[in-house]
N, C-alpha and C. Protein backbone atom coordinates (compact mmCIF):
# COMPACT_ATOMS: atom_id res chain seq x y z
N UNK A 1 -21.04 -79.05 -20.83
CA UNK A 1 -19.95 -79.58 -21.64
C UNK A 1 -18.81 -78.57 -21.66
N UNK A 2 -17.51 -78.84 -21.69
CA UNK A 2 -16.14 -78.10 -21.65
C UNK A 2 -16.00 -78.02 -22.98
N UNK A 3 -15.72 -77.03 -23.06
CA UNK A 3 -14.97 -76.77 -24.94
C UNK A 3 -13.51 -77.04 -24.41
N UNK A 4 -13.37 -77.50 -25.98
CA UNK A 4 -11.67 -78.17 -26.12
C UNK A 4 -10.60 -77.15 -25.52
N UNK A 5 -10.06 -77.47 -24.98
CA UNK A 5 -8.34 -76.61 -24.43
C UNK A 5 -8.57 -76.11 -22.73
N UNK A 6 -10.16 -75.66 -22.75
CA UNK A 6 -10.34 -75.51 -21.46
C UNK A 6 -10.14 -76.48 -19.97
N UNK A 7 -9.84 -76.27 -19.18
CA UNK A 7 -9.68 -77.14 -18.14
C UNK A 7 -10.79 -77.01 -17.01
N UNK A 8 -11.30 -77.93 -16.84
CA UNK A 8 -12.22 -77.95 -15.34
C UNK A 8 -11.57 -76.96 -13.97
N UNK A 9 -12.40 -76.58 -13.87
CA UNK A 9 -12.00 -75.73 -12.70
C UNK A 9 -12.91 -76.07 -11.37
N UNK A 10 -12.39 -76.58 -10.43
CA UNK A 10 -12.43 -77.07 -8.76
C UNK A 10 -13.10 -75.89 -8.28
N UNK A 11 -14.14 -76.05 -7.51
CA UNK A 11 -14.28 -74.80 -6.10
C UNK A 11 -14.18 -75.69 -5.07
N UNK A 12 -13.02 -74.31 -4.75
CA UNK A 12 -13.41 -74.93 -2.81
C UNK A 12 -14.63 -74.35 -1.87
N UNK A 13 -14.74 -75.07 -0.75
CA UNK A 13 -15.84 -74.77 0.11
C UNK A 13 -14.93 -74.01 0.72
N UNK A 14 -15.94 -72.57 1.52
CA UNK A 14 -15.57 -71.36 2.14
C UNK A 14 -15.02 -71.94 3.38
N UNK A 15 -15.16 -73.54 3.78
CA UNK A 15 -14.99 -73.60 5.66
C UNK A 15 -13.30 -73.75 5.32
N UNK A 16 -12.84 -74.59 3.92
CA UNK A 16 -11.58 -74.86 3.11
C UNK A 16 -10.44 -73.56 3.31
N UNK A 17 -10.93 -72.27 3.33
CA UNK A 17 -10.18 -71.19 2.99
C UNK A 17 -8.96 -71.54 3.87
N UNK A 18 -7.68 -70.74 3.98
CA UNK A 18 -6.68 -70.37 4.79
C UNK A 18 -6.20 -69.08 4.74
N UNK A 19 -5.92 -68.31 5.20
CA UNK A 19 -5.57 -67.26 5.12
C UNK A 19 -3.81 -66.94 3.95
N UNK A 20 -3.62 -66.41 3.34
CA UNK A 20 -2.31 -65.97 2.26
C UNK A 20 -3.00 -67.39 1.14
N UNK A 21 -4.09 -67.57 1.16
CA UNK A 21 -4.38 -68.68 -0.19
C UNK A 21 -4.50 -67.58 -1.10
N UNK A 22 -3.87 -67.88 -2.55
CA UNK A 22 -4.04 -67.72 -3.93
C UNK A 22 -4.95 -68.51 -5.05
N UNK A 23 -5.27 -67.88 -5.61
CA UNK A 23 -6.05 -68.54 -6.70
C UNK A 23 -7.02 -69.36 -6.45
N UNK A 24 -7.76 -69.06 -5.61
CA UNK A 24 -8.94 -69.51 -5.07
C UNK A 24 -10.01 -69.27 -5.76
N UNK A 25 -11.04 -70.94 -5.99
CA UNK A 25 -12.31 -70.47 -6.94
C UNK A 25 -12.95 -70.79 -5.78
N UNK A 26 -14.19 -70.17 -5.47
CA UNK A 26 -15.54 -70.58 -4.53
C UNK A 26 -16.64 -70.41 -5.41
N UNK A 27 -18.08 -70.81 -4.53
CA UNK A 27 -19.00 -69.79 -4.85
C UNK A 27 -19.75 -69.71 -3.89
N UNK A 28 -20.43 -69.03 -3.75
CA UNK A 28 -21.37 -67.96 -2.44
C UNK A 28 -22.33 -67.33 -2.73
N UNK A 29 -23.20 -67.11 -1.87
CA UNK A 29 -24.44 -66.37 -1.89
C UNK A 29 -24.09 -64.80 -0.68
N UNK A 30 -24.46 -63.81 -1.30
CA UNK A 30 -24.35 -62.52 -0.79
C UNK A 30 -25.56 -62.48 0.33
N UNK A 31 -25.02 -62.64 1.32
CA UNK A 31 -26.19 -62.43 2.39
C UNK A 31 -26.28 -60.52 2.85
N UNK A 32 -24.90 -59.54 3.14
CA UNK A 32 -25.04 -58.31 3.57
C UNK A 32 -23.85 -57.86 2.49
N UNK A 33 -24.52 -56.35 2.62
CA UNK A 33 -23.37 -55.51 2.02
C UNK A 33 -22.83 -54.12 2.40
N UNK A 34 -22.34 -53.34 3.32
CA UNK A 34 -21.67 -52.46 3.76
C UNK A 34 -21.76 -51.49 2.59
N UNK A 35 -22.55 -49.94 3.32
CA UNK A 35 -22.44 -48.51 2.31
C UNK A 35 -20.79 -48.87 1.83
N UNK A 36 -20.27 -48.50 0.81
CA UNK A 36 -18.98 -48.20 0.04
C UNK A 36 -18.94 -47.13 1.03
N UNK A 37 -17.39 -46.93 1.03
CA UNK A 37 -16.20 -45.99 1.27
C UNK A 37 -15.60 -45.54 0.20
N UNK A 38 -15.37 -44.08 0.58
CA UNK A 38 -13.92 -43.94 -1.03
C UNK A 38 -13.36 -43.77 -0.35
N UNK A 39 -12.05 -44.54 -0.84
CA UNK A 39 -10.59 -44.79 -0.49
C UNK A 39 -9.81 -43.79 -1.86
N UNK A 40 -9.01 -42.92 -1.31
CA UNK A 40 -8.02 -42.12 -1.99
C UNK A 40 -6.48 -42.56 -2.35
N UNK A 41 -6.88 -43.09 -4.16
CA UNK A 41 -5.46 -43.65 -4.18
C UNK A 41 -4.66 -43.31 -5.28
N UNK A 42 -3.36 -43.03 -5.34
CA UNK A 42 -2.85 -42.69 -6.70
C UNK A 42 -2.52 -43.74 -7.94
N UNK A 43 -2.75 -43.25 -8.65
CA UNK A 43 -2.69 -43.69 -10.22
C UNK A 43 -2.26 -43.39 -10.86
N UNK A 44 -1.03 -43.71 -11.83
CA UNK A 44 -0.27 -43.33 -12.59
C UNK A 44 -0.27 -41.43 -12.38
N UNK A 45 0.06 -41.49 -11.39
CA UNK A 45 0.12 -39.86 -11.24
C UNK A 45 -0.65 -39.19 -10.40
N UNK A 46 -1.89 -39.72 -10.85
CA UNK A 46 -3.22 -38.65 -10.62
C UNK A 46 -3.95 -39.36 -9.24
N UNK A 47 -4.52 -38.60 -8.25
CA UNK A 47 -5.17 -39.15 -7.50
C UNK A 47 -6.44 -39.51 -7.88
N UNK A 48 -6.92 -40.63 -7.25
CA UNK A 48 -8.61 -41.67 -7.56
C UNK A 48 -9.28 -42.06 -6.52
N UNK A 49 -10.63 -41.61 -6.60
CA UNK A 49 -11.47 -42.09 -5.38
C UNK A 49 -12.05 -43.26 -6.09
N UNK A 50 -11.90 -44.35 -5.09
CA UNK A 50 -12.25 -45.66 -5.29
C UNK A 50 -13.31 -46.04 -4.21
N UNK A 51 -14.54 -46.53 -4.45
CA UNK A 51 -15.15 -46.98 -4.05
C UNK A 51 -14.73 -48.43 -3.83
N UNK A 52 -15.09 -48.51 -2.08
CA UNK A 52 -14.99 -49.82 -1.77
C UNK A 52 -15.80 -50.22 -0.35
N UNK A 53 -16.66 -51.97 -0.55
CA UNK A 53 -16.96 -52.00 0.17
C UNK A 53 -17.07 -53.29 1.04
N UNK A 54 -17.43 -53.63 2.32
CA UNK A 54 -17.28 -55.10 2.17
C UNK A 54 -18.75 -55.97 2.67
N UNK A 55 -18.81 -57.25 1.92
CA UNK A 55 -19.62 -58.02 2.02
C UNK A 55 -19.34 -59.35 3.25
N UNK A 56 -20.52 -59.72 3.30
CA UNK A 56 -20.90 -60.60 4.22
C UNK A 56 -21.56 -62.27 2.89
N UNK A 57 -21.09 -62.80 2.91
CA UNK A 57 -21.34 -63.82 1.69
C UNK A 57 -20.85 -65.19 2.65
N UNK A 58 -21.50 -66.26 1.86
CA UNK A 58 -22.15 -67.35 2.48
C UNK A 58 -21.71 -68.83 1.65
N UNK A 59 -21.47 -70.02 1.92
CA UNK A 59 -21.90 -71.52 1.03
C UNK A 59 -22.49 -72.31 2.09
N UNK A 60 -22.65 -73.70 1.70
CA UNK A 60 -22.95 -74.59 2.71
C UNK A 60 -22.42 -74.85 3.96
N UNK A 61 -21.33 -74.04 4.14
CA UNK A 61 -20.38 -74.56 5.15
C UNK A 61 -19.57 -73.46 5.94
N UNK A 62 -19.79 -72.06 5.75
CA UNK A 62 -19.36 -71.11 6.27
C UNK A 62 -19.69 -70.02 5.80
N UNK A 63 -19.17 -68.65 5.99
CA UNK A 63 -19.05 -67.72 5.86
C UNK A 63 -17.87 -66.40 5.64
N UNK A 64 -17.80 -65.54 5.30
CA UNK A 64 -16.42 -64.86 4.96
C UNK A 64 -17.02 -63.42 4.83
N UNK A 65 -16.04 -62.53 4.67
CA UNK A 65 -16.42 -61.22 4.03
C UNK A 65 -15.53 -61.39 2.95
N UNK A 66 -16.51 -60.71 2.01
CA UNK A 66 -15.58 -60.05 0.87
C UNK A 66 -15.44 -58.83 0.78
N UNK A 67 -14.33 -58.20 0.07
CA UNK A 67 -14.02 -56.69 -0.57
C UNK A 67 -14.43 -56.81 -1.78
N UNK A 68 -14.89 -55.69 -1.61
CA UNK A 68 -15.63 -55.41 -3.18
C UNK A 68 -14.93 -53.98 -3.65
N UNK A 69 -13.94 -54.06 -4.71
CA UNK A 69 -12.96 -52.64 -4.46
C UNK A 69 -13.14 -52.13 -6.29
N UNK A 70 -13.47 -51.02 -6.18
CA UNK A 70 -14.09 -50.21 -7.66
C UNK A 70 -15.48 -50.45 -7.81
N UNK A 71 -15.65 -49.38 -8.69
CA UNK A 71 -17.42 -49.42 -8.59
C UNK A 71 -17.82 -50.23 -9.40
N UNK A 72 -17.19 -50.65 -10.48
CA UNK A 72 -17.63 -51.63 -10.78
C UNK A 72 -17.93 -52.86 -10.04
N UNK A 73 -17.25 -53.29 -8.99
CA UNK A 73 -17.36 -54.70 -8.18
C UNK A 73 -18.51 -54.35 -7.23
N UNK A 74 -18.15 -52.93 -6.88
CA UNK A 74 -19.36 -52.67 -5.84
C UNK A 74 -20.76 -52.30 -6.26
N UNK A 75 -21.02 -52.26 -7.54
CA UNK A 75 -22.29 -51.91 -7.80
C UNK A 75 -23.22 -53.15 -8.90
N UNK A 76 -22.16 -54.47 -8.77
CA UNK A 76 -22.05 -55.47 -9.43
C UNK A 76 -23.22 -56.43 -8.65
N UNK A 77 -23.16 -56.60 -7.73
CA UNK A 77 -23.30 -57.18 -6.50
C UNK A 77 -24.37 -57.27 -5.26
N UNK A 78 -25.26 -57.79 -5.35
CA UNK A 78 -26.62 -56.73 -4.09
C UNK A 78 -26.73 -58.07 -3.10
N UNK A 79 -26.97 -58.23 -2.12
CA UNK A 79 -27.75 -59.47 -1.02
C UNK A 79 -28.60 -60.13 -1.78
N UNK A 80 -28.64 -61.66 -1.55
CA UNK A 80 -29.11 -62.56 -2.61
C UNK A 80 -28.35 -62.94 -4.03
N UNK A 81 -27.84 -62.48 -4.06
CA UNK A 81 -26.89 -62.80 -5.38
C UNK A 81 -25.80 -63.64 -5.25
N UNK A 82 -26.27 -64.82 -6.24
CA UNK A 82 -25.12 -66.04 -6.18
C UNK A 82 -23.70 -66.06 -6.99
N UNK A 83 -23.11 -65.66 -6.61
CA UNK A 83 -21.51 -65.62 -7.20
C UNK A 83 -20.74 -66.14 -6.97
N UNK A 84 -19.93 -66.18 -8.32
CA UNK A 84 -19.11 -67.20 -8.88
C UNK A 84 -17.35 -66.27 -8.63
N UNK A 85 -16.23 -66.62 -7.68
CA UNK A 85 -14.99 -65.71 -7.54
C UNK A 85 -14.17 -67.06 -8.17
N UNK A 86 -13.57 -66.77 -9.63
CA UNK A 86 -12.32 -67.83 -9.98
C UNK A 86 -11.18 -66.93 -9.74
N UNK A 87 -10.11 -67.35 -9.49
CA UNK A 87 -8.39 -66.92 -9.37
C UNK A 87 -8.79 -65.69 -8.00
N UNK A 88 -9.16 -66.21 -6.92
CA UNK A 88 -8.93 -64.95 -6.44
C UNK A 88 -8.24 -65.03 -5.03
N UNK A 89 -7.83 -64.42 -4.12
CA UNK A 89 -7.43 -64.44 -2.83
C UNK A 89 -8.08 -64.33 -1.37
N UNK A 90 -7.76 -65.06 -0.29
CA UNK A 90 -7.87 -64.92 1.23
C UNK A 90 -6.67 -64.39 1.44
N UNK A 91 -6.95 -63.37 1.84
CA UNK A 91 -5.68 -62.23 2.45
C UNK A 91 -6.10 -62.01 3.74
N UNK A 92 -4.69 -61.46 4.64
CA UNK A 92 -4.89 -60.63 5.77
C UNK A 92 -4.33 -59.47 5.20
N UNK A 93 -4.89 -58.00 6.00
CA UNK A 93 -4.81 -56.63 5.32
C UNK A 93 -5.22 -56.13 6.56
N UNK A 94 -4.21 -55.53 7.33
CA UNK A 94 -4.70 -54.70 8.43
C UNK A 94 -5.49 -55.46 9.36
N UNK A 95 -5.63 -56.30 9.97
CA UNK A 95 -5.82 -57.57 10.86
C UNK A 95 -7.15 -57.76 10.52
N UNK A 96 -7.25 -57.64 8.65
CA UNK A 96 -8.78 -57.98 8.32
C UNK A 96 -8.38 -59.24 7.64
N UNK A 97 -9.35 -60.49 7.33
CA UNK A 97 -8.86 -61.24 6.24
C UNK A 97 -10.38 -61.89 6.40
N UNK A 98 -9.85 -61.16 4.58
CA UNK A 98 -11.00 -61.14 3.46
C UNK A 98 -10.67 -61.45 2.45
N UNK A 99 -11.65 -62.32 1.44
CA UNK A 99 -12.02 -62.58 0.32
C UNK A 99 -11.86 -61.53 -0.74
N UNK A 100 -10.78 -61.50 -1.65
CA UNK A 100 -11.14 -60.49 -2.33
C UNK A 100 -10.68 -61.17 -4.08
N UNK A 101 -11.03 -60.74 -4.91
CA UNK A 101 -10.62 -60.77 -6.72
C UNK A 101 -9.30 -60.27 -6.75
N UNK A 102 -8.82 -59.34 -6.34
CA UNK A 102 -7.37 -59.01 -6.42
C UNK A 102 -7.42 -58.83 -8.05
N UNK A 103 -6.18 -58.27 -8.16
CA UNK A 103 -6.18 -58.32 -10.34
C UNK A 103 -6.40 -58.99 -11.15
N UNK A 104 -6.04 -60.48 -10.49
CA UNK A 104 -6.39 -61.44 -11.97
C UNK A 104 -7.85 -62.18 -11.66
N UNK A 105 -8.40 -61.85 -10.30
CA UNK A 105 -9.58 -62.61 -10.17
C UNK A 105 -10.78 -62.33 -10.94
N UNK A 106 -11.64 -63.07 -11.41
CA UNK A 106 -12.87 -62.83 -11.94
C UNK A 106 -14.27 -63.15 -11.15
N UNK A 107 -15.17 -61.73 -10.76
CA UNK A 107 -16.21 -62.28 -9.64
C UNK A 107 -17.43 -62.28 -10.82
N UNK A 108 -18.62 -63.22 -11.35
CA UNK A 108 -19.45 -63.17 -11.90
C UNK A 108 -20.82 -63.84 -11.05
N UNK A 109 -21.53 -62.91 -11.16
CA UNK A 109 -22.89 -63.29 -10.89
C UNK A 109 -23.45 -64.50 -11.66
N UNK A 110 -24.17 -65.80 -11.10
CA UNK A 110 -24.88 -66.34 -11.80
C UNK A 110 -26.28 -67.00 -11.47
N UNK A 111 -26.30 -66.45 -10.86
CA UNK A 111 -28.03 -66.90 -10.15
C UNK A 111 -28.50 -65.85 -9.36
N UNK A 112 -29.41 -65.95 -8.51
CA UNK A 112 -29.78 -65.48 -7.11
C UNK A 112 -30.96 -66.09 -6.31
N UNK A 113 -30.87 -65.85 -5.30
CA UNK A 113 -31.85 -66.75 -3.89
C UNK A 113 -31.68 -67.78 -3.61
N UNK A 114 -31.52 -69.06 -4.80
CA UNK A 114 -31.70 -70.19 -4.17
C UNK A 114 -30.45 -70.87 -4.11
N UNK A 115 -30.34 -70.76 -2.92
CA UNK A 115 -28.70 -71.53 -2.82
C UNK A 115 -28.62 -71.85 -0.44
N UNK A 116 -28.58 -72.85 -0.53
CA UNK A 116 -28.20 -73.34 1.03
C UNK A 116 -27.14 -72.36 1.87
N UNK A 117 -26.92 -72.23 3.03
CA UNK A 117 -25.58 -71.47 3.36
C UNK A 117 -25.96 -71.42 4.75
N UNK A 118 -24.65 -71.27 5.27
CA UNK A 118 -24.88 -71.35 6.71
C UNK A 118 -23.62 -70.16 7.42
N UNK A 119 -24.24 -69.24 8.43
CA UNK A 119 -23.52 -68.00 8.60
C UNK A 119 -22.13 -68.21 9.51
N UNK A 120 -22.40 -69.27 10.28
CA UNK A 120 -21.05 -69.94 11.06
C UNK A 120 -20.48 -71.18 10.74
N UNK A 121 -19.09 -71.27 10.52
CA UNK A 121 -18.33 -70.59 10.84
C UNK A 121 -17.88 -69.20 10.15
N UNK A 122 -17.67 -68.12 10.35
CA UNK A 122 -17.24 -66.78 9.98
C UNK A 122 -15.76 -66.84 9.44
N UNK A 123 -15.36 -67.52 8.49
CA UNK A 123 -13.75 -67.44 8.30
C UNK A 123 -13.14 -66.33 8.51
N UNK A 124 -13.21 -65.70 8.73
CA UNK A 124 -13.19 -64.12 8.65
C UNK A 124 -12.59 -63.66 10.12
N UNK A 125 -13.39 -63.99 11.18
CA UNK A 125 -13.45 -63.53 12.19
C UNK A 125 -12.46 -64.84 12.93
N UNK A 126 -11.84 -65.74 12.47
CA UNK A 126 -11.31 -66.98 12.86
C UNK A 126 -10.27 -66.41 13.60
N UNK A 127 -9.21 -66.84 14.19
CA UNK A 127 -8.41 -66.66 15.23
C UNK A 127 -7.68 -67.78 14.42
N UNK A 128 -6.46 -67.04 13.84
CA UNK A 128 -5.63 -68.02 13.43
C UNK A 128 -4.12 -68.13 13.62
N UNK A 129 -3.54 -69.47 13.70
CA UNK A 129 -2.14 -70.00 13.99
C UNK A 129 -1.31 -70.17 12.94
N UNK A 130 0.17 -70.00 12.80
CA UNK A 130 0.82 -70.58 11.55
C UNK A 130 1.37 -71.95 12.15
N UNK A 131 1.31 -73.02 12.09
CA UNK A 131 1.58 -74.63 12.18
C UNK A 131 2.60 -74.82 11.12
N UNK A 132 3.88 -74.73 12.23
CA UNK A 132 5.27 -75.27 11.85
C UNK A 132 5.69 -76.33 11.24
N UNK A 133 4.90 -76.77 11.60
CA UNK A 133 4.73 -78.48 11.21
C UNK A 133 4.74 -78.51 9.82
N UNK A 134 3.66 -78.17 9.20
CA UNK A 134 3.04 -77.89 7.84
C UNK A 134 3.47 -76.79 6.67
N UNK A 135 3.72 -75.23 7.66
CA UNK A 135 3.91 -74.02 7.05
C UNK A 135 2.98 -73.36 6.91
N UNK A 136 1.72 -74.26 7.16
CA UNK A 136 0.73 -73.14 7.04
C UNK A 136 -0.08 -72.78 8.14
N UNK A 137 -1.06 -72.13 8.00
CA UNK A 137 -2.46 -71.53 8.64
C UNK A 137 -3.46 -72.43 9.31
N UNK A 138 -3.31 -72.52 10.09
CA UNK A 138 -4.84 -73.09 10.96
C UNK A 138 -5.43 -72.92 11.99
N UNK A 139 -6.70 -73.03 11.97
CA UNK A 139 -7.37 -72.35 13.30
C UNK A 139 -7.25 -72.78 14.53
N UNK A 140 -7.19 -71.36 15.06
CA UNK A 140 -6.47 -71.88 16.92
C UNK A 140 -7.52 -72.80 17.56
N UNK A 141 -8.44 -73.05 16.93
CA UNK A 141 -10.31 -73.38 18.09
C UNK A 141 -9.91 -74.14 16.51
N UNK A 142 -10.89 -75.75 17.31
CA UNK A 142 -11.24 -76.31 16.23
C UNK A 142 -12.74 -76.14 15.14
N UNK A 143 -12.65 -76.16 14.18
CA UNK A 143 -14.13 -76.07 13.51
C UNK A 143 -14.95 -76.81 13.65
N UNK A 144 -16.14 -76.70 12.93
CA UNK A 144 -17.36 -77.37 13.42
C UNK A 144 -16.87 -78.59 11.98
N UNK A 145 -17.39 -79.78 13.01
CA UNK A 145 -17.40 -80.86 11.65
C UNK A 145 -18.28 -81.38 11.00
N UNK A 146 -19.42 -80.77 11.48
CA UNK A 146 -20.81 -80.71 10.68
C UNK A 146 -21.38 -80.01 10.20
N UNK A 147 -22.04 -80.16 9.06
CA UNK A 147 -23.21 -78.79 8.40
C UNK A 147 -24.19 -79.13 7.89
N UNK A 148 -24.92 -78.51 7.67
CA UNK A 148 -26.36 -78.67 7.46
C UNK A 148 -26.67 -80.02 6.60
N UNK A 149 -27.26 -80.50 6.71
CA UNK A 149 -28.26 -81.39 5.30
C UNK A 149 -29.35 -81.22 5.75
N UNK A 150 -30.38 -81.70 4.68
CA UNK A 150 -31.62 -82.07 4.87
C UNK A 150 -32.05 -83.03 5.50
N UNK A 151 -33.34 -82.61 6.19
CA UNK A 151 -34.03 -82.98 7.32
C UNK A 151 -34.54 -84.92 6.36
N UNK A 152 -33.67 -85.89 7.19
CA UNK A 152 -34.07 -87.03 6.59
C UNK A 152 -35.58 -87.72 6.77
N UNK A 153 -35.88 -87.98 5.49
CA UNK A 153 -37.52 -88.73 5.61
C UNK A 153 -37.79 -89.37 6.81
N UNK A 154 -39.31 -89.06 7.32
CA UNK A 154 -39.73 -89.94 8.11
C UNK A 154 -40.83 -91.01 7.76
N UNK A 155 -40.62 -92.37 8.07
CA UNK A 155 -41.47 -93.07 7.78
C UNK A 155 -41.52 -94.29 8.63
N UNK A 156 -42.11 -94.93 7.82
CA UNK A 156 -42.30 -96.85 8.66
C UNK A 156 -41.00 -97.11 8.85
């Protein structure tokens, strides 16, 4: 049930992403996770080692990496863990493009193990076009237009 004032909130499926999307809700299952790096960055003055690292995460229909940036996000987080990313971004960053919370995003854990997912397509690793036509992003190779279901009954 929604409490009053709140609004329903949509997820998209991971095969959905485009690259420069904002405010993106998904959810995913953490299949890998990359040792953290500290990244050296300044802060109101002072320099900060920031732990950061990136994931390999999953839905019914693709795959992506995420950044996981502060220790809090990175120590939030393990393989198998089903999470929930509202308001957050598909960025390109150094000819990476990844999933990340960015400032206003919120990543929350809410399950783990049991959840479907399938490792290709890799949004991540996509080869992508900007389409004039439209203004936006789309993949140079077409995607797959099928994904998994369950294996249908056999009988009489």
């Amino acid at each position: 049930m929604q409490a009053p004032g709140q609004q329903k909130v949509s997820y998209s499926r991971l095969v959905d992403l485009r690259p420069s999307l904002q405010a993106v809700n998904v959810q995913f299952i953490v299949l890998e996770k990359e040792p953290p790096v500290i990244v050296r960055k300044t802060e109101k003055g002072h320099v900060v080692d920031v732990p950061v690292c990136t994931a390999l995460v999953a839905d019914p229909t693709a795959a992506v990496h995420l950044q996981l940036w502060g220790a809090e996000e990175v120590e939030a987080f393990q393989p198998s863990d089903i999470v929930r990313l509202t308001g957050g971004l598909f960025v390109t960053d150094k000819k990476a493009i990844q999933l990340r919370s960015g400032r206003k995003g919120v990543l929350e854990k809410i399950g783990e193990f049991d959840m479907i997912f399938t490792e290709q397509p890799n949004m991540s690793t996509i080869k992508w076009v900007h389409d004039d036509v439209t203004g936006q992003f789309r993949p140079k190779d077409p995607l797959p237009t099928s994904f998994w279901q369950p294996p249908k009954p056999s009988g009489p």
